[in-house]
C-alpha atoms as a PDB file:
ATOM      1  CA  UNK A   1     -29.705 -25.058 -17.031  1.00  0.00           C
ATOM      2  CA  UNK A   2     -27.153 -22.496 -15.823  1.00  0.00           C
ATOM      3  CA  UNK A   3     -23.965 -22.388 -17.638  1.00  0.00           C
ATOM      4  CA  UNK A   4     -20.573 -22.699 -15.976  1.00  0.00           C
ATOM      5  CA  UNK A   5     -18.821 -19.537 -15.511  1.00  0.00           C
ATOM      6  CA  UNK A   6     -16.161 -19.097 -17.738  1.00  0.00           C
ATOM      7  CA  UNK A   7     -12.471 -19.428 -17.069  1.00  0.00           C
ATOM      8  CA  UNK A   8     -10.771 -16.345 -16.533  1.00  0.00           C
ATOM      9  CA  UNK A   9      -8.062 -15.944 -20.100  1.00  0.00           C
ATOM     10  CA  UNK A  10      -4.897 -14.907 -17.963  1.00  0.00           C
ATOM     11  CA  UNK A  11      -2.724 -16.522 -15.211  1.00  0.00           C
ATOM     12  CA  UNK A  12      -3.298 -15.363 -12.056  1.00  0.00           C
ATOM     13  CA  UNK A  13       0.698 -15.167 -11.735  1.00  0.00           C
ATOM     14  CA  UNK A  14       0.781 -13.502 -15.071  1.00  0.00           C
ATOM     15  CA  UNK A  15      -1.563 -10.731 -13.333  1.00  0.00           C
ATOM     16  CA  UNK A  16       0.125 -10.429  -9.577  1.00  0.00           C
ATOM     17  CA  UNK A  17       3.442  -9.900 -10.980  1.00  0.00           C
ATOM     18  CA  UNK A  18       2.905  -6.353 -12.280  1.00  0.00           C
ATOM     19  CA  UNK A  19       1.079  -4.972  -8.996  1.00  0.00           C
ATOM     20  CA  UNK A  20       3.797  -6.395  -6.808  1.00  0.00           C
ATOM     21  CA  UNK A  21       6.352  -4.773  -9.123  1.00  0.00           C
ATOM     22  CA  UNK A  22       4.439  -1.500  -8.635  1.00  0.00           C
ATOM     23  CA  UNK A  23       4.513  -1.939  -4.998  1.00  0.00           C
ATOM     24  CA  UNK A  24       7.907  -3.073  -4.606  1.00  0.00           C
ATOM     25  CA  UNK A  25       8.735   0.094  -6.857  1.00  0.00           C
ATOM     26  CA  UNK A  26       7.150   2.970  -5.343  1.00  0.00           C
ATOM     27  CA  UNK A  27       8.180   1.067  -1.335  1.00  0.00           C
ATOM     28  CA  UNK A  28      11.929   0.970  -2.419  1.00  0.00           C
ATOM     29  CA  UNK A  29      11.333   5.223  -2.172  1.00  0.00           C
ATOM     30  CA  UNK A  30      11.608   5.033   1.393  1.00  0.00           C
ATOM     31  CA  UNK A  31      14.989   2.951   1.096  1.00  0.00           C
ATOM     32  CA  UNK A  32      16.643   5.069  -1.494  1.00  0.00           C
ATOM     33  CA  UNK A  33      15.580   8.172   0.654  1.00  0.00           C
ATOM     34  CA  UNK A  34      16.578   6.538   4.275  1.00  0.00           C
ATOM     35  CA  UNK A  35      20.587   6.185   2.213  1.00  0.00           C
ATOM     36  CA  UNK A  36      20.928   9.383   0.420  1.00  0.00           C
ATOM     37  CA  UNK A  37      19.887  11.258   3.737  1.00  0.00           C
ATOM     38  CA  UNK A  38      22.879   9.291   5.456  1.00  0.00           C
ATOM     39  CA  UNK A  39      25.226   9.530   2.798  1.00  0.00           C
ATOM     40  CA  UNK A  40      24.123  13.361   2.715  1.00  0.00           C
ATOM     41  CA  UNK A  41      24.902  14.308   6.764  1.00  0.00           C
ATOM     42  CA  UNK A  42      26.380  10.745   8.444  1.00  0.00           C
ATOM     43  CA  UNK A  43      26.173  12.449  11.622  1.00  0.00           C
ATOM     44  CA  UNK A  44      23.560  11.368  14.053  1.00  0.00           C
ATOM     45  CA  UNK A  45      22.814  13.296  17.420  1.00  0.00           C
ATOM     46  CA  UNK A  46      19.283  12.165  19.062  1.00  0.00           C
ATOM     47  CA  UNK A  47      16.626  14.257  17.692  1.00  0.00           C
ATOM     48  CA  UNK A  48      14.409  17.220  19.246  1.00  0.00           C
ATOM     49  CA  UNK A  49      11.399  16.057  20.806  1.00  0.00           C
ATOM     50  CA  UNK A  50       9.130  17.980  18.398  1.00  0.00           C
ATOM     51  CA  UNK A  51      10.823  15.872  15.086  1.00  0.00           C
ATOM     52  CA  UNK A  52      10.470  12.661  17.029  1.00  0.00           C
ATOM     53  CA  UNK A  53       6.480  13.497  17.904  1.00  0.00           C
ATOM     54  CA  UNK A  54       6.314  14.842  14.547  1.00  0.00           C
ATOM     55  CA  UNK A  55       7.515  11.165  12.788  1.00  0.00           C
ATOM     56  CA  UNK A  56       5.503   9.436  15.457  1.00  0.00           C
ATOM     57  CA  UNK A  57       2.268  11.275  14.294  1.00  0.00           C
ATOM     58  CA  UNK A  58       2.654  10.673  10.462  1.00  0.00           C
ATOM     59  CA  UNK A  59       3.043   6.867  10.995  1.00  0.00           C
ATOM     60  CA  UNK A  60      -0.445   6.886  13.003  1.00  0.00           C
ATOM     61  CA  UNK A  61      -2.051   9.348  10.353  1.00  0.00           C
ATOM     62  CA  UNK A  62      -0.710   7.138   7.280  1.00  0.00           C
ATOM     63  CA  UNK A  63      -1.953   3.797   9.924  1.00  0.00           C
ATOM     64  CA  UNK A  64      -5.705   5.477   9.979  1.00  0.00           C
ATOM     65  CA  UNK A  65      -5.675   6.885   6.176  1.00  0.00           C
ATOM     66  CA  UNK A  66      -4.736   3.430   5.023  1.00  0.00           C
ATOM     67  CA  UNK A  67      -7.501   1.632   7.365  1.00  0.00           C
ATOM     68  CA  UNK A  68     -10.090   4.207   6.511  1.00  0.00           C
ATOM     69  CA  UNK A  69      -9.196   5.088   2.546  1.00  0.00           C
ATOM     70  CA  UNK A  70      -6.181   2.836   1.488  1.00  0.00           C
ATOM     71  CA  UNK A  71      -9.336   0.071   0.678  1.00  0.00           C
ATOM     72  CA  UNK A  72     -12.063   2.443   0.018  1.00  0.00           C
ATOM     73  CA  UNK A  73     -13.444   1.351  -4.269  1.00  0.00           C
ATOM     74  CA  UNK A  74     -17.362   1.556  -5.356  1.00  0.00           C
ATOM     75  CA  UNK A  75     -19.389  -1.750  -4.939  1.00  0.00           C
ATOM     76  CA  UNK A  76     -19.381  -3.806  -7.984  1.00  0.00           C
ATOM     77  CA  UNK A  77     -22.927  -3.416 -10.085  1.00  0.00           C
ATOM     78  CA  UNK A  78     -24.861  -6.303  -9.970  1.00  0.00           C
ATOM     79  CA  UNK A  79     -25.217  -8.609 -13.053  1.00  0.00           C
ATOM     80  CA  UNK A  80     -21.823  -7.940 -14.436  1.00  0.00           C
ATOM     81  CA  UNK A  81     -20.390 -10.368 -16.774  1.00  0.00           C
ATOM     82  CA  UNK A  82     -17.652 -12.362 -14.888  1.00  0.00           C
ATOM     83  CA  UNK A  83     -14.739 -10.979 -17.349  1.00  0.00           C
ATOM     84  CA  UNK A  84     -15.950  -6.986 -16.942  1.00  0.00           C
ATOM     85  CA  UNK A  85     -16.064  -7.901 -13.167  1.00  0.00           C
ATOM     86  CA  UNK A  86     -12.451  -9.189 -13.357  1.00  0.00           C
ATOM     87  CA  UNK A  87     -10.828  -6.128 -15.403  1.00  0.00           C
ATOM     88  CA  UNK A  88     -12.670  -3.915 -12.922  1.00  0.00           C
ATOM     89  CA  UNK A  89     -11.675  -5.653  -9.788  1.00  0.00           C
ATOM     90  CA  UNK A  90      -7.822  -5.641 -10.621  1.00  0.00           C
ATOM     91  CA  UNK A  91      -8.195  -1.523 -11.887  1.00  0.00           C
ATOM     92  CA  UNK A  92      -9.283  -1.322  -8.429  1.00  0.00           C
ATOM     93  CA  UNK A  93      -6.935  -3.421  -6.284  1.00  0.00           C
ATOM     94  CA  UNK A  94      -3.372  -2.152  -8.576  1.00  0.00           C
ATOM     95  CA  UNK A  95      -4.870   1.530  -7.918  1.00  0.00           C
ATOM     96  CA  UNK A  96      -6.033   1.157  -4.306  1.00  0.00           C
ATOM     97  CA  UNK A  97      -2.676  -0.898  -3.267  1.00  0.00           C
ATOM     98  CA  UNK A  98      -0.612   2.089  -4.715  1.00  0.00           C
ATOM     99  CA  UNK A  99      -2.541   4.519  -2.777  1.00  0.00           C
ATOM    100  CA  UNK A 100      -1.714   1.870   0.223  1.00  0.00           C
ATOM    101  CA  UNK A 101       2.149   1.676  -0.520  1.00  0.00           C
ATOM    102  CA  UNK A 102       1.832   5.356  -1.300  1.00  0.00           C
ATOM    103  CA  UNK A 103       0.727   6.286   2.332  1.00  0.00           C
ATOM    104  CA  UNK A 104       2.640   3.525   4.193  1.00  0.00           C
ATOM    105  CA  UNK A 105       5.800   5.292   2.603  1.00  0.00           C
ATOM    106  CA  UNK A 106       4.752   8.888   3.554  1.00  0.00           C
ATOM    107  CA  UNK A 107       6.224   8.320   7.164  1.00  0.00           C
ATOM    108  CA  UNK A 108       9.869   8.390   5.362  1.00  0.00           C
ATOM    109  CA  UNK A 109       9.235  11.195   3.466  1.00  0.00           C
ATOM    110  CA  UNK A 110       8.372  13.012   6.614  1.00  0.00           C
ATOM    111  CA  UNK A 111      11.171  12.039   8.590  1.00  0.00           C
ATOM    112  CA  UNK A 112      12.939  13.472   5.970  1.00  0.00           C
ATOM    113  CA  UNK A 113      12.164  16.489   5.901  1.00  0.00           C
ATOM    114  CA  UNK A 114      12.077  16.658   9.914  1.00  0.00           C
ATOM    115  CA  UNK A 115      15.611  15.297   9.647  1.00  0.00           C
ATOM    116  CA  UNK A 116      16.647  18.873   8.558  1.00  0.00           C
ATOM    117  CA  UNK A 117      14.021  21.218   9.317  1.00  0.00           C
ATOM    118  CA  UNK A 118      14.452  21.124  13.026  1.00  0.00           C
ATOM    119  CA  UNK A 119      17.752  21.259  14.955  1.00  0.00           C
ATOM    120  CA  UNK A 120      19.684  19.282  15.544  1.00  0.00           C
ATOM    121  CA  UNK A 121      19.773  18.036  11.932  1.00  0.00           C
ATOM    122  CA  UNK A 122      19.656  13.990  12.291  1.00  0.00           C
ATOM    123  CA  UNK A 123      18.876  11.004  10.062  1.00  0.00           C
ATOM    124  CA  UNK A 124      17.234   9.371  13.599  1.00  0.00           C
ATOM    125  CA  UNK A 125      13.886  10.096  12.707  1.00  0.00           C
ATOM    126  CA  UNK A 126      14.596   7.791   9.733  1.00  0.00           C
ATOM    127  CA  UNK A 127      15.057   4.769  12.069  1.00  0.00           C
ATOM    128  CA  UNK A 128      11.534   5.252  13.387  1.00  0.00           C
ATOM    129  CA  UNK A 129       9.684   5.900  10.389  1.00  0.00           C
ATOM    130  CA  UNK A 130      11.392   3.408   7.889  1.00  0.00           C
ATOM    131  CA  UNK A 131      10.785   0.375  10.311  1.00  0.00           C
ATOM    132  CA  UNK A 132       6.794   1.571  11.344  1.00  0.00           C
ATOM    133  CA  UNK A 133       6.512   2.181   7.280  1.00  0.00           C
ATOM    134  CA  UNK A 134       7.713  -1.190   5.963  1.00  0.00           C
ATOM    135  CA  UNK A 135       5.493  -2.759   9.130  1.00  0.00           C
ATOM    136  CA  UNK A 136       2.560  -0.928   7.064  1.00  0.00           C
ATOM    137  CA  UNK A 137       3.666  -1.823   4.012  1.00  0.00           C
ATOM    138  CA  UNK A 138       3.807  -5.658   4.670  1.00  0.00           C
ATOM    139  CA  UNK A 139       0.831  -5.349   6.271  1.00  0.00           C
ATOM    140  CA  UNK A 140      -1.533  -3.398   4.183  1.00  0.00           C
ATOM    141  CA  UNK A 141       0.616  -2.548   0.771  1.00  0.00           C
ATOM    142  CA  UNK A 142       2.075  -5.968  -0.058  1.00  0.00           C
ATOM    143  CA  UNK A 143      -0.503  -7.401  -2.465  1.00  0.00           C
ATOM    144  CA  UNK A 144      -1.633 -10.668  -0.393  1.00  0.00           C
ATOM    145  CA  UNK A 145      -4.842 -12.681   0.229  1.00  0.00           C
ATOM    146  CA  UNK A 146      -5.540 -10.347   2.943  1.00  0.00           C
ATOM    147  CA  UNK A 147      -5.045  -7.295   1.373  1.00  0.00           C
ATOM    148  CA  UNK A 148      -7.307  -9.094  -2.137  1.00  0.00           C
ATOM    149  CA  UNK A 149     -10.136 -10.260   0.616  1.00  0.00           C
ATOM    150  CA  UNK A 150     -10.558  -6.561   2.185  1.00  0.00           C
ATOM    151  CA  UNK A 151     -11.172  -4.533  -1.495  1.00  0.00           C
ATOM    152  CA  UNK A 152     -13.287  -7.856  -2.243  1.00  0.00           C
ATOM    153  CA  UNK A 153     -15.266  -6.736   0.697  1.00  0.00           C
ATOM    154  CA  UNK A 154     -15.811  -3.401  -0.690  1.00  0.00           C
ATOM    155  CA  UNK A 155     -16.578  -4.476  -4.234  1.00  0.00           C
ATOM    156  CA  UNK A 156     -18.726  -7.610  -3.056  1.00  0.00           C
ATOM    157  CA  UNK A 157     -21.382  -5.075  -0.919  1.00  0.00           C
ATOM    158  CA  UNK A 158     -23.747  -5.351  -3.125  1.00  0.00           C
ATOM    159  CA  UNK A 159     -23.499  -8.930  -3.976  1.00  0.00           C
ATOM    160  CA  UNK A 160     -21.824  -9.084  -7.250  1.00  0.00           C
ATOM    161  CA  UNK A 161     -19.250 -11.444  -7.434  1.00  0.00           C
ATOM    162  CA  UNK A 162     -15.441  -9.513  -8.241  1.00  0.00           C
ATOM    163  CA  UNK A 163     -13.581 -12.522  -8.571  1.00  0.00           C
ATOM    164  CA  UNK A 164     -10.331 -10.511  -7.072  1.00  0.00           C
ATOM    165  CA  UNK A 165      -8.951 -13.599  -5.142  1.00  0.00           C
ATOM    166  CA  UNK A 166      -9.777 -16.110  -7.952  1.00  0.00           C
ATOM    167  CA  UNK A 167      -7.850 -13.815 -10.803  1.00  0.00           C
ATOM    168  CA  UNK A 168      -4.865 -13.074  -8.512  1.00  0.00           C
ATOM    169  CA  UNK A 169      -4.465 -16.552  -7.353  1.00  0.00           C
ATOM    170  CA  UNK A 170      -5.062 -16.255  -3.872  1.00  0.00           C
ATOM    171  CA  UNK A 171      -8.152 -18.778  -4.520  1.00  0.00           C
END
């Protein structure tokens, strides 16, 4: 007779809270930096072509890096107690959704630097990065079922059971 697993000792609203709170953190970067670089120079003539590409480029590189990286973690040993398999599923999700938030903000941190490093000096760039970086934050940052399912993936491939969704309420 097989005993039921046991009940995981923490709400799973108890345990979301903090990594959206990290996420909404380290994404309000790309706000604060978007205002202080228009408080800074308010005057906006259309950027070269080269800053524009250059913006355009860093929100496809952060796009493939978060894809290809942003939900990279080690499959989950077989055999691991459900509560070890909990602790270790969350370590990985809070890290590997900062590293997603992380690179969906890079965009704005480009821009700007493009905004004055080529002439003429412009917050524009700004208004291409900040909208293509909060796309990939909501997409791939924001801590969601989605996001839980796809590191689930990656800690499930060797058929342990993580028990991601289940801990952070998504199940």
């Amino acid at each position: 007779m097989s005993e039921p697993p046991s009940q995981p000792s923490h709400s799973p609203a108890a345990t979301l809270r903090p990594i959206q709170m990290v996420s909404i953190v380290v994404g309000m970067g790309a706000l604060m930096i978007t205002a202080v670089r228009i408080i800074v120079d308010p005057s906006a003539p259309l950027p070269s072509w080269i800053a524009t590409g250059i913006v355009v480029l860093s929100l496809v590189a952060s796009a493939l890096l978060i894809t290809f990286v942003g939900y990279t973690v080690p499959a989950l040993p077989t055999g691991l107690p459900r509560e070890n398999a909990e602790v270790t599923s969350l370590r990985y999700f809070t890290s590997t959704t900062t590293l997603r938030t992380a690179l969906a903000e890079a965009p704005v941190l480009v821009a700007f630097a493009v905004s004055f490093a080529f002439e003429p000096h412009s917050w524009l760039p700004l208004l291409i990065a900040l909208p293509g970086s909060l796309a990939l934050f909501l997409v791939h940052a924001w801590p969601s079922a989605r996001t839980a399912a796809a590191t689930e993936r990656g800690l499930e491939a060797e058929g342990a059971e993580s028990w991601l969704s289940e801990s952070l309420g998504f199940r």
